[in-house]
N, C-alpha and C. Protein backbone atom coordinates (compact mmCIF):
# COMPACT_ATOMS: atom_id res chain seq x y z
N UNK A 1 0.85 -1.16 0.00
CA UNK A 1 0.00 0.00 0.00
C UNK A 1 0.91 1.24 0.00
N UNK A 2 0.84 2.18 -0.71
CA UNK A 2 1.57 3.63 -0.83
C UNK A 2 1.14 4.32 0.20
N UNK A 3 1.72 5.66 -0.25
CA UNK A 3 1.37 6.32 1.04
C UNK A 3 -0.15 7.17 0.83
N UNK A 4 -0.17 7.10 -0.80
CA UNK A 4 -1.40 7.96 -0.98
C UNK A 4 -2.77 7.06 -1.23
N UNK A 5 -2.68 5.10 -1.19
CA UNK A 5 -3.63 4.92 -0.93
C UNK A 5 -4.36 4.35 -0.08
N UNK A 6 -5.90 4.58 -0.39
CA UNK A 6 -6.64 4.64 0.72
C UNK A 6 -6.58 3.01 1.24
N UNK A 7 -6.38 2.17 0.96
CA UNK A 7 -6.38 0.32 1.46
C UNK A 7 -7.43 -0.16 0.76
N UNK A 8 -7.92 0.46 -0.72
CA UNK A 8 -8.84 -0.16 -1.21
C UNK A 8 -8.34 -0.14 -2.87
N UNK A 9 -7.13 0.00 -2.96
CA UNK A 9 -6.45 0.10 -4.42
C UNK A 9 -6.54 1.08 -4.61
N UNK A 10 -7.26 2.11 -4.18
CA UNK A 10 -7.58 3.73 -5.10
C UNK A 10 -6.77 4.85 -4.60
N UNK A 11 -5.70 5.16 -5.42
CA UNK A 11 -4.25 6.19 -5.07
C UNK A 11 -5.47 7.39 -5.28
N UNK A 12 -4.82 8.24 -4.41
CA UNK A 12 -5.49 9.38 -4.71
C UNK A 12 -4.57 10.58 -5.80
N UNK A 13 -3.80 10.21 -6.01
CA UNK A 13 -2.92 11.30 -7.04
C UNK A 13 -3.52 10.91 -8.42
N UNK A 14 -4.07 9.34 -8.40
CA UNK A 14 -4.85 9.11 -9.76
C UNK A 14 -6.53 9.61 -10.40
N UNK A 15 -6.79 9.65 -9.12
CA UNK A 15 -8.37 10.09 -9.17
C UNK A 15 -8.73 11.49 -10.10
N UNK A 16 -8.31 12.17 -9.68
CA UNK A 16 -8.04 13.24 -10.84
C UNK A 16 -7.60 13.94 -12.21
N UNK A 17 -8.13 14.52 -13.03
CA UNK A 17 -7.61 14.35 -14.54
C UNK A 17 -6.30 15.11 -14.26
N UNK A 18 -5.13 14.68 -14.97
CA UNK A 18 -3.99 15.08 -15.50
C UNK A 18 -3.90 16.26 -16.02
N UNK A 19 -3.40 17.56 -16.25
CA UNK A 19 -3.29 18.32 -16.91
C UNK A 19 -3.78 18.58 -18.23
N UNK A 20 -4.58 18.90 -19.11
CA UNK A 20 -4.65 18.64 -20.29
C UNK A 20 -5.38 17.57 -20.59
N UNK A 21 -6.11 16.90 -19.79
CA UNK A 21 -6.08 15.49 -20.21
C UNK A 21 -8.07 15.60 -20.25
N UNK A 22 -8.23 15.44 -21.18
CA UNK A 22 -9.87 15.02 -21.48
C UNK A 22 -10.53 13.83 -20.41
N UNK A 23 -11.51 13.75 -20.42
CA UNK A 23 -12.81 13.19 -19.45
C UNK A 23 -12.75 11.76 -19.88
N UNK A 24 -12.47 11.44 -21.41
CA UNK A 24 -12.17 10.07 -22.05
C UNK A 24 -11.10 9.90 -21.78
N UNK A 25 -10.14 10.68 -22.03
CA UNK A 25 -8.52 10.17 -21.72
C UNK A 25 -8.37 9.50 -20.29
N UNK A 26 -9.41 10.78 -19.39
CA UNK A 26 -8.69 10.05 -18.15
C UNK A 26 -9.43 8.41 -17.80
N UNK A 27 -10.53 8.46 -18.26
CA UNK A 27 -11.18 7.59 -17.88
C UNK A 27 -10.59 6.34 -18.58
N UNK A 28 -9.88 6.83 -19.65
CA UNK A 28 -9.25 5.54 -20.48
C UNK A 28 -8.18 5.21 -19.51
N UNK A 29 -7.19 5.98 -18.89
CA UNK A 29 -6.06 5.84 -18.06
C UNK A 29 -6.60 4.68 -16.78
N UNK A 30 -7.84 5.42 -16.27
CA UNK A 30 -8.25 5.05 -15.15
C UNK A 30 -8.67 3.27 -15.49
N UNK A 31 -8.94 3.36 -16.61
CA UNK A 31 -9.33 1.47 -16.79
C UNK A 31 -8.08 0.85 -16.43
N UNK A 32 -7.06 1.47 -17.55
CA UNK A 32 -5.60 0.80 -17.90
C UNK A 32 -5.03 0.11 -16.56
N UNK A 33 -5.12 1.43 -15.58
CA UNK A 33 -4.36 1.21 -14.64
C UNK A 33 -4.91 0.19 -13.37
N UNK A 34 -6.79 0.32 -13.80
CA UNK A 34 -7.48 -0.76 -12.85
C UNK A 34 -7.13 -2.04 -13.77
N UNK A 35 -7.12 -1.92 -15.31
CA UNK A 35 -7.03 -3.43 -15.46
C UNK A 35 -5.26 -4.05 -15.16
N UNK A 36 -4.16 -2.86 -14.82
CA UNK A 36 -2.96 -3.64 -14.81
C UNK A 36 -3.15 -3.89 -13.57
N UNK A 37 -3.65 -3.63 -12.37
CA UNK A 37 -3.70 -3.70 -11.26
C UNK A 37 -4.24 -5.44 -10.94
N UNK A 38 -5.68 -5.09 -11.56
CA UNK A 38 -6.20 -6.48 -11.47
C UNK A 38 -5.52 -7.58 -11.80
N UNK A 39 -4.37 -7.35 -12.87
CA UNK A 39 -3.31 -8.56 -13.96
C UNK A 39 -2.25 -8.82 -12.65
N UNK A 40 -2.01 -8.04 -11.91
CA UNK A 40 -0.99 -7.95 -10.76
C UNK A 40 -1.72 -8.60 -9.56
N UNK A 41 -2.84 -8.71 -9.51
CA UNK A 41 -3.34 -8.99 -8.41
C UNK A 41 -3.69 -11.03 -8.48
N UNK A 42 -4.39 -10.80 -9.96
CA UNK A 42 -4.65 -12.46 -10.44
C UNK A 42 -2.94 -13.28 -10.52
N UNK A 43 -2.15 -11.91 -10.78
CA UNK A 43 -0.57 -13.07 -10.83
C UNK A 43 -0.36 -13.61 -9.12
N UNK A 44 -0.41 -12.67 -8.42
CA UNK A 44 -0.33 -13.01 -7.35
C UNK A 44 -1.01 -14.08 -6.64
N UNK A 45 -2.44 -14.02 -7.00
CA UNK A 45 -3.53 -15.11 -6.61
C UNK A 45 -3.33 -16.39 -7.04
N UNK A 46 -2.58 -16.54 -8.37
CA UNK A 46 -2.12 -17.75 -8.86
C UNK A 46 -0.78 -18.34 -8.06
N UNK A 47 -0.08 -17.48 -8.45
CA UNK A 47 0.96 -17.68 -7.53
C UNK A 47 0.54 -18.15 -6.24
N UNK A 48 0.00 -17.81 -5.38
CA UNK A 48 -0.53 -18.11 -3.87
C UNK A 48 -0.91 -19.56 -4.03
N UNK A 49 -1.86 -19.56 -4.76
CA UNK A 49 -2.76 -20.81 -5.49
C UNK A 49 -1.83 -22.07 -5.55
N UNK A 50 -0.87 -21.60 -6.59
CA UNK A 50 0.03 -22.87 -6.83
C UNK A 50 0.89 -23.25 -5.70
N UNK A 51 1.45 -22.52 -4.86
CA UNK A 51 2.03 -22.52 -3.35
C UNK A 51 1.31 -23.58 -2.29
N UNK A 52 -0.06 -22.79 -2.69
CA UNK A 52 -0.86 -24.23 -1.30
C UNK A 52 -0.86 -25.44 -2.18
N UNK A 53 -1.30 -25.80 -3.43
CA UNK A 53 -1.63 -26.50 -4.14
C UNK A 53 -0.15 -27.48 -3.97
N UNK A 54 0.76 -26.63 -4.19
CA UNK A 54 2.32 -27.69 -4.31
C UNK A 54 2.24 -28.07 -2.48
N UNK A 55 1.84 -27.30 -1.38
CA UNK A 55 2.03 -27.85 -0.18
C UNK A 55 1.43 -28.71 0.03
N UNK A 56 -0.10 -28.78 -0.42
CA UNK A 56 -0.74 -29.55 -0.36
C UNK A 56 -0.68 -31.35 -0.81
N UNK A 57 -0.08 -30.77 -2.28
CA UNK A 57 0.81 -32.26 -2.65
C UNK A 57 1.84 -32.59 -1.67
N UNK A 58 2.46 -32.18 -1.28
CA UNK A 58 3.44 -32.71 -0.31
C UNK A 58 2.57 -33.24 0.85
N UNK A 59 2.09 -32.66 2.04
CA UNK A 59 0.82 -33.64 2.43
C UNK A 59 0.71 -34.67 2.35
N UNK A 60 -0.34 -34.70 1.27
CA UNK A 60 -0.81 -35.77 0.65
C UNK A 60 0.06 -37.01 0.73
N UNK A 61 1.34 -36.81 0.37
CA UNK A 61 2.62 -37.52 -0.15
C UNK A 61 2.74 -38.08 0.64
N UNK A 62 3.28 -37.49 2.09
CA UNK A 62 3.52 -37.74 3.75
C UNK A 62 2.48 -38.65 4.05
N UNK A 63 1.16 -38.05 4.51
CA UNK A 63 0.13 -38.37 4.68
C UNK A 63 -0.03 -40.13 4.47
N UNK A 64 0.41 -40.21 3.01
CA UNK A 64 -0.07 -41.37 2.44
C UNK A 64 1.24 -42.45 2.78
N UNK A 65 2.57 -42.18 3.48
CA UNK A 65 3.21 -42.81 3.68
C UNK A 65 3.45 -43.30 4.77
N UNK A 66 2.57 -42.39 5.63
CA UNK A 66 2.46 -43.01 6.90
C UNK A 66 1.49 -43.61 6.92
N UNK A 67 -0.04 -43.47 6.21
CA UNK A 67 -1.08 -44.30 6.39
C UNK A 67 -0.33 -45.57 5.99
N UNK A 68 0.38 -46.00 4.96
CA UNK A 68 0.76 -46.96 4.46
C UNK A 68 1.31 -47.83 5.19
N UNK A 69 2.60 -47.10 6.11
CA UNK A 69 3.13 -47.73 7.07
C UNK A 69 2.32 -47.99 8.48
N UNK A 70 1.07 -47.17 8.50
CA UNK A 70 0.37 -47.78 9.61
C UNK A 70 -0.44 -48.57 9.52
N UNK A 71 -0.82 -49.04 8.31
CA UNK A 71 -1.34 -50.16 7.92
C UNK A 71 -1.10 -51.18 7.53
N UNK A 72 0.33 -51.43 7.96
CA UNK A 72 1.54 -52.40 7.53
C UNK A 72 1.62 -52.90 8.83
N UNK A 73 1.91 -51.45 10.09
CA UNK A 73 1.75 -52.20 11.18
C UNK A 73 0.82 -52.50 11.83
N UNK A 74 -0.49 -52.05 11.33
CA UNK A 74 -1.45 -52.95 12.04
C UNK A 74 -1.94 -54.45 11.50
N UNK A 75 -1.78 -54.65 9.93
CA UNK A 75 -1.37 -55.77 9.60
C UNK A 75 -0.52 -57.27 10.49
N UNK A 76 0.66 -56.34 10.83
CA UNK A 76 1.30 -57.04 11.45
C UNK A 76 0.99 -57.39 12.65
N UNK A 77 0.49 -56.64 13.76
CA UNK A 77 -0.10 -56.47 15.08
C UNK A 77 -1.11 -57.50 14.93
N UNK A 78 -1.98 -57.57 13.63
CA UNK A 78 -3.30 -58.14 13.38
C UNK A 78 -2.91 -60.05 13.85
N UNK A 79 -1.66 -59.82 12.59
CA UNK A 79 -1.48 -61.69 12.71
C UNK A 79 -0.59 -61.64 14.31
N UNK A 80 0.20 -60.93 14.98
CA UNK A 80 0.88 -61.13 16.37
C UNK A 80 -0.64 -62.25 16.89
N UNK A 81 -1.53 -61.00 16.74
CA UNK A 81 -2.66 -61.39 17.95
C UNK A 81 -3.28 -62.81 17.42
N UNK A 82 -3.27 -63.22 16.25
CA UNK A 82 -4.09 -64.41 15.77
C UNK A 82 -3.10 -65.13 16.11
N UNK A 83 -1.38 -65.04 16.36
CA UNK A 83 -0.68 -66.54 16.52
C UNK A 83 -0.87 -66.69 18.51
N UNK A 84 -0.71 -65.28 19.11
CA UNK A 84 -1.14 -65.68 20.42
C UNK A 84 -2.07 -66.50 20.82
N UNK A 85 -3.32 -65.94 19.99
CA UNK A 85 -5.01 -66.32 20.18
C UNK A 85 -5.02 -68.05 20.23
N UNK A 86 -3.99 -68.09 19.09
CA UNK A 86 -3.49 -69.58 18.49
C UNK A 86 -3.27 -70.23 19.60
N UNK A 87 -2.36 -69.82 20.20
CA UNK A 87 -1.39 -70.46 21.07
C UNK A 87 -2.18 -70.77 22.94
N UNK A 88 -2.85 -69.70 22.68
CA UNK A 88 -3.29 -69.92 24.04
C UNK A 88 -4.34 -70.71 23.50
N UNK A 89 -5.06 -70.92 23.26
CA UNK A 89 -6.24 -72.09 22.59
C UNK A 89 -5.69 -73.52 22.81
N UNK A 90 -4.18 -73.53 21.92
CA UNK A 90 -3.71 -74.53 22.31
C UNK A 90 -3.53 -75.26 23.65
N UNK A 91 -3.08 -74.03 24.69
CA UNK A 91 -2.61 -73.58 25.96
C UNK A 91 -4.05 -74.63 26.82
N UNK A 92 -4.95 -73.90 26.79
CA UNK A 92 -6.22 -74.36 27.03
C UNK A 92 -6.49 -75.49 27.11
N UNK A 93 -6.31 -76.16 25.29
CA UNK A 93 -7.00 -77.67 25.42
C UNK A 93 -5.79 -78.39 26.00
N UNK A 94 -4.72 -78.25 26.35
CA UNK A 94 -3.71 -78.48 27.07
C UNK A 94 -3.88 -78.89 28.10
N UNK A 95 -4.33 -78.00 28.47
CA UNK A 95 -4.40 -77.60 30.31
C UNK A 95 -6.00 -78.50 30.45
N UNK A 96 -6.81 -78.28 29.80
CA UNK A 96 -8.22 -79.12 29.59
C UNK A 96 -7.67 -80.69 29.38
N UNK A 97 -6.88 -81.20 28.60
CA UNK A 97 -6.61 -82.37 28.92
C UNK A 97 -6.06 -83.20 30.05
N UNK A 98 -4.77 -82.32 30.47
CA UNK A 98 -4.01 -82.55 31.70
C UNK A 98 -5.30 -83.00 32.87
N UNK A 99 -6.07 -81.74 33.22
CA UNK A 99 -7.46 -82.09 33.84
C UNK A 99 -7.99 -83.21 34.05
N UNK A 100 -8.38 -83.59 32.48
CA UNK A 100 -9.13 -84.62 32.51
C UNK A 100 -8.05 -86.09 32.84
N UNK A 101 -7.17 -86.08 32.75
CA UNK A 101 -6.18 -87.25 32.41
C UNK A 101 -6.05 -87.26 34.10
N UNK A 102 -5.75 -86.35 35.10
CA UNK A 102 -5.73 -86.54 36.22
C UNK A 102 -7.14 -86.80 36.66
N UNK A 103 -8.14 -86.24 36.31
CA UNK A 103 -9.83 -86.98 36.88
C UNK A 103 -9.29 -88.41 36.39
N UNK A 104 -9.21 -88.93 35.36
CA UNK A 104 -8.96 -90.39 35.08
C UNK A 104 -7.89 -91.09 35.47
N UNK A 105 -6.95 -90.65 36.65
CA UNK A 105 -6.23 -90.99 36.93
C UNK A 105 -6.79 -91.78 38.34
N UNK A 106 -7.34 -90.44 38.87
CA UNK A 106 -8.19 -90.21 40.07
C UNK A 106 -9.03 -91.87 40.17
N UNK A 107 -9.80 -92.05 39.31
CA UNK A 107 -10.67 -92.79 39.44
C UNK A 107 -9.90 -94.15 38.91
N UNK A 108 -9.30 -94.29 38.21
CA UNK A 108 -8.49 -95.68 37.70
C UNK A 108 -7.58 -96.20 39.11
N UNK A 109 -7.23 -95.05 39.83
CA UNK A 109 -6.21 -95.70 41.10
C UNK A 109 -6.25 -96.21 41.90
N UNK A 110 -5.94 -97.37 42.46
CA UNK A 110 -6.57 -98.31 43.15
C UNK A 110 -6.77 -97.99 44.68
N UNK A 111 -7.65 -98.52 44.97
CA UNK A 111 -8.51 -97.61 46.07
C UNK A 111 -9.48 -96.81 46.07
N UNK A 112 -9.83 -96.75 45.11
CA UNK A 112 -10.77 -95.65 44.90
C UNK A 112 -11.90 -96.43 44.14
N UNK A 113 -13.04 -96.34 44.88
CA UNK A 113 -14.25 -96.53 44.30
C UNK A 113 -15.30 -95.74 44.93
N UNK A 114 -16.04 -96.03 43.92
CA UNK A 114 -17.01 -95.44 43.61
C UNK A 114 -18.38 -95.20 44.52
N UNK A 115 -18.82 -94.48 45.47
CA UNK A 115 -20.06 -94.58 46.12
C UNK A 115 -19.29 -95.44 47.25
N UNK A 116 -18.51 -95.91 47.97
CA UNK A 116 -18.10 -96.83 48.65
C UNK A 116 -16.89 -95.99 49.67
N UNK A 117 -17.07 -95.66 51.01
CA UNK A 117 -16.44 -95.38 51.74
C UNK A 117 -15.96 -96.30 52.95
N UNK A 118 -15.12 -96.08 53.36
CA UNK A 118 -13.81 -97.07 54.10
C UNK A 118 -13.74 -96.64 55.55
């Protein structure tokens, strides 16, 4: 912003006709200088534009390399838990047999019958 304008694009040294200068002239000036203004303003806006647009790809980029890798490790986490799940199951009918093999121990050992106390 200059010093002569107001914060809305409009210089005040321009507002006024030039010396000599006809009502068309100035008004022709006055386009020129709103349309180079506007050409300065859309370069800039593009510019800005392509700035987020390129940050944004980067993002994205990141973004997608960590989803990748966190879905690699939850993959992995996934089967940890299915070989535990595995294992203690095993663990179980294990321990469920042992059980039963001592009830049948219980009752096969001599001395021991059934309904019959001593």
């Amino acid at each position: 912003m200059t010093e002569s304008d107001d914060g809305n694009g409009n210089s005040g040294e321009n507002d006024q006709p030039l010396p000599g200068e006809s009502e068309e002239q100035t008004k022709s000036r006055k386009r020129k200088e709103r349309l180079e203004q506007n050409r300065i303003s859309a370069r800039e806006s593009r510019k800005r534009k392509k700035t987020m647009i390129e940050e944004l790809q980067r993002t994205v980029i990141t973004l997608s390399r960590e989803n990748k890798e966190l879905n690699e490790r939850n993959e992995q986490l996934r089967r940890n838990m299915m070989e535990i799940a595995t294992k203690v199951r095993i663990f179980d009918m294990k321990r469920n047999l042992a059980g039963r093999n001592q009830s049948m121990m219980r009752i096969a050992s001599p001395g021991h019958h059934r309904g019959v106390t001593t």
